[in-house]
N, C-alpha and C. Protein backbone atom coordinates (compact mmCIF):
# COMPACT_ATOMS: atom_id res chain seq x y z
N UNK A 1 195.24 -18.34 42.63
CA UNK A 1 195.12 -16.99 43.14
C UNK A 1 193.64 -16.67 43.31
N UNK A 2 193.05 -16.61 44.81
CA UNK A 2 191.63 -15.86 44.94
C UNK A 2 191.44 -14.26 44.39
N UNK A 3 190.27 -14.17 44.49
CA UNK A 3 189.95 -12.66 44.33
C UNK A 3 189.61 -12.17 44.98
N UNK A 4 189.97 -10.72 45.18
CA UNK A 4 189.22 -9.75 46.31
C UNK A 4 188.28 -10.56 46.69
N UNK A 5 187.42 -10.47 46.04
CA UNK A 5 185.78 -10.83 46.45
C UNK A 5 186.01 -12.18 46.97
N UNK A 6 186.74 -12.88 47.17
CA UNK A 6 186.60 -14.18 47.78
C UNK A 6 187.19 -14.13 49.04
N UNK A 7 188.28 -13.06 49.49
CA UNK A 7 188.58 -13.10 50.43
C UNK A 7 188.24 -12.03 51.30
N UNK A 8 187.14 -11.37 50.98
CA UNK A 8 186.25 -10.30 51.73
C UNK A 8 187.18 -9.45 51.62
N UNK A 9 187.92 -8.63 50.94
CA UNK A 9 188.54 -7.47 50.30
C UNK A 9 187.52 -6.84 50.17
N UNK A 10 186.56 -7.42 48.86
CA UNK A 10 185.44 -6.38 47.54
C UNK A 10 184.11 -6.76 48.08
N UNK A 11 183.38 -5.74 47.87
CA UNK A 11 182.02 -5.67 48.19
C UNK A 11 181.49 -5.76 46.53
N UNK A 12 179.83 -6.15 46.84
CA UNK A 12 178.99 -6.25 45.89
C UNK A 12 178.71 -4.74 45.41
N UNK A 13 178.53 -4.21 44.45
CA UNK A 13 177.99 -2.92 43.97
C UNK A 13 176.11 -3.15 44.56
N UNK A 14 176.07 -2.12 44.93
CA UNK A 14 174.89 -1.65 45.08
C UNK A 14 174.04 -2.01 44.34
N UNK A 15 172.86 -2.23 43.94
CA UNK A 15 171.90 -1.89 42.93
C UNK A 15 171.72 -0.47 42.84
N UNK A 16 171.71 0.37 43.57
CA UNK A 16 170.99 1.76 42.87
C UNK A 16 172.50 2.06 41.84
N UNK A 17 173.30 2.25 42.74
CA UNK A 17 174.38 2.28 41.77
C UNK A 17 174.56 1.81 40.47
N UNK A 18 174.15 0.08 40.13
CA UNK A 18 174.03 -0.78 38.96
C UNK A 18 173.07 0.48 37.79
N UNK A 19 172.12 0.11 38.84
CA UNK A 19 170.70 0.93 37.63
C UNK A 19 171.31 2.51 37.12
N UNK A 20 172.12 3.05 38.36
CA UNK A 20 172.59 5.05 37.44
C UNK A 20 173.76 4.97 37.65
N UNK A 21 174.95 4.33 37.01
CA UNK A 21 176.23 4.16 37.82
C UNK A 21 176.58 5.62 37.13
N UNK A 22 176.47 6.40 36.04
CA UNK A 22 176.90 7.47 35.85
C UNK A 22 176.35 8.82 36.68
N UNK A 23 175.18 8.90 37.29
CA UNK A 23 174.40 9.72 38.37
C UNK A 23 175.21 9.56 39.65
N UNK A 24 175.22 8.50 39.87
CA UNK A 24 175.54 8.27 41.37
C UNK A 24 177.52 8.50 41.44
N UNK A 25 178.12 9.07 40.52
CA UNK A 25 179.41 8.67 40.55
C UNK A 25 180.01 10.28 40.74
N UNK A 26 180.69 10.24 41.96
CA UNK A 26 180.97 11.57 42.56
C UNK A 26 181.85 12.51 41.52
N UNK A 27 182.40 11.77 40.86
CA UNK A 27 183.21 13.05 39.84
C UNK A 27 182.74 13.86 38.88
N UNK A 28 181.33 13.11 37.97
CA UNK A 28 180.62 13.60 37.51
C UNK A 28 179.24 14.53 38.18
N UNK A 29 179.05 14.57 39.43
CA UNK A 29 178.31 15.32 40.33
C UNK A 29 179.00 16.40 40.35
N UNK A 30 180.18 16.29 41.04
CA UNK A 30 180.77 17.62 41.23
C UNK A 30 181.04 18.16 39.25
N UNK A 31 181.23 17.81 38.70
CA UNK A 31 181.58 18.62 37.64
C UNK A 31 180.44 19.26 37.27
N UNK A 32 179.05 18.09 37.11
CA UNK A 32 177.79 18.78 37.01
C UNK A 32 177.65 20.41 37.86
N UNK A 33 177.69 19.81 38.96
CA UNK A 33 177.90 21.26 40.16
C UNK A 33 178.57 22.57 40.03
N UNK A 34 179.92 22.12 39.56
CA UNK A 34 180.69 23.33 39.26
C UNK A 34 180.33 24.17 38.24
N UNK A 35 179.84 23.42 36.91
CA UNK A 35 179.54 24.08 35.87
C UNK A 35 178.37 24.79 36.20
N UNK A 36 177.06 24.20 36.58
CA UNK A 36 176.15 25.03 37.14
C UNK A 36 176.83 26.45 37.85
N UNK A 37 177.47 26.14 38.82
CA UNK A 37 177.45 27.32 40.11
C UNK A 37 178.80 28.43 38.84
N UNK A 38 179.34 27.73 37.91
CA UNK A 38 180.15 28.68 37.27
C UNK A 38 179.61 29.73 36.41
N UNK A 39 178.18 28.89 35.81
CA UNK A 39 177.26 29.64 34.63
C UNK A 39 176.58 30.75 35.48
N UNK A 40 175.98 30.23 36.53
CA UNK A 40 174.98 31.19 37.80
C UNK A 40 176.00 32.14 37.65
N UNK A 41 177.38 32.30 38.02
CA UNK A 41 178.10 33.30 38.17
C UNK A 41 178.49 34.20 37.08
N UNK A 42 178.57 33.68 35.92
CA UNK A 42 179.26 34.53 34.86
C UNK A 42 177.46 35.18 34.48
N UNK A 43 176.22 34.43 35.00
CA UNK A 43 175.25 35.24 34.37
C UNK A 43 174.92 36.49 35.12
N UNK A 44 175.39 36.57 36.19
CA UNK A 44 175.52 37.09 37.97
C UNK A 44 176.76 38.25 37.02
N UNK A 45 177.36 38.03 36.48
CA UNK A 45 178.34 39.32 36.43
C UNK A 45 177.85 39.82 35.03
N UNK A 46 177.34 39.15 34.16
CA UNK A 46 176.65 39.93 33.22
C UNK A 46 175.54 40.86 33.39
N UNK A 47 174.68 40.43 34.56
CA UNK A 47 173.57 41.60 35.03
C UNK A 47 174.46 42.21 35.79
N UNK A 48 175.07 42.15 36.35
CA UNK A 48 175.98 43.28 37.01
C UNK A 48 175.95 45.06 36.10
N UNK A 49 177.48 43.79 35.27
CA UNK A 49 177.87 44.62 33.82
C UNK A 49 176.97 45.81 33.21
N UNK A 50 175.73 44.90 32.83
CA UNK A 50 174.55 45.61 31.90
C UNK A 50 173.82 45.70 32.57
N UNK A 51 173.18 46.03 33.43
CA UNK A 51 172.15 46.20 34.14
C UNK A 51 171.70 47.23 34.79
């Protein structure tokens, strides 16, 4: 039995990828993202609130 990679299925990983595979990995971007743009907002309705 070959492997992906032998029968041009799989590609090589990147190097930039190798060196930050947790940076470069879209699920953890967006979560990074959301939490940001969620905090901006709840601090956005606290100056609202009190302000």
């Amino acid at each position: 039995m070959k492997s992906g990679k032998d029968n041009g299925f799989d590609s090589d990983v990147p190097e930039s990828v190798k060196a930050h595979p947790i940076l470069l990995n879209p699920v953890f971007v967006t979560i990074a993202i959301a939490t940001v743009l969620v905090t901006a907002f709840i601090v956005y309705q606290i100056i609202l609130y009190y302000g």
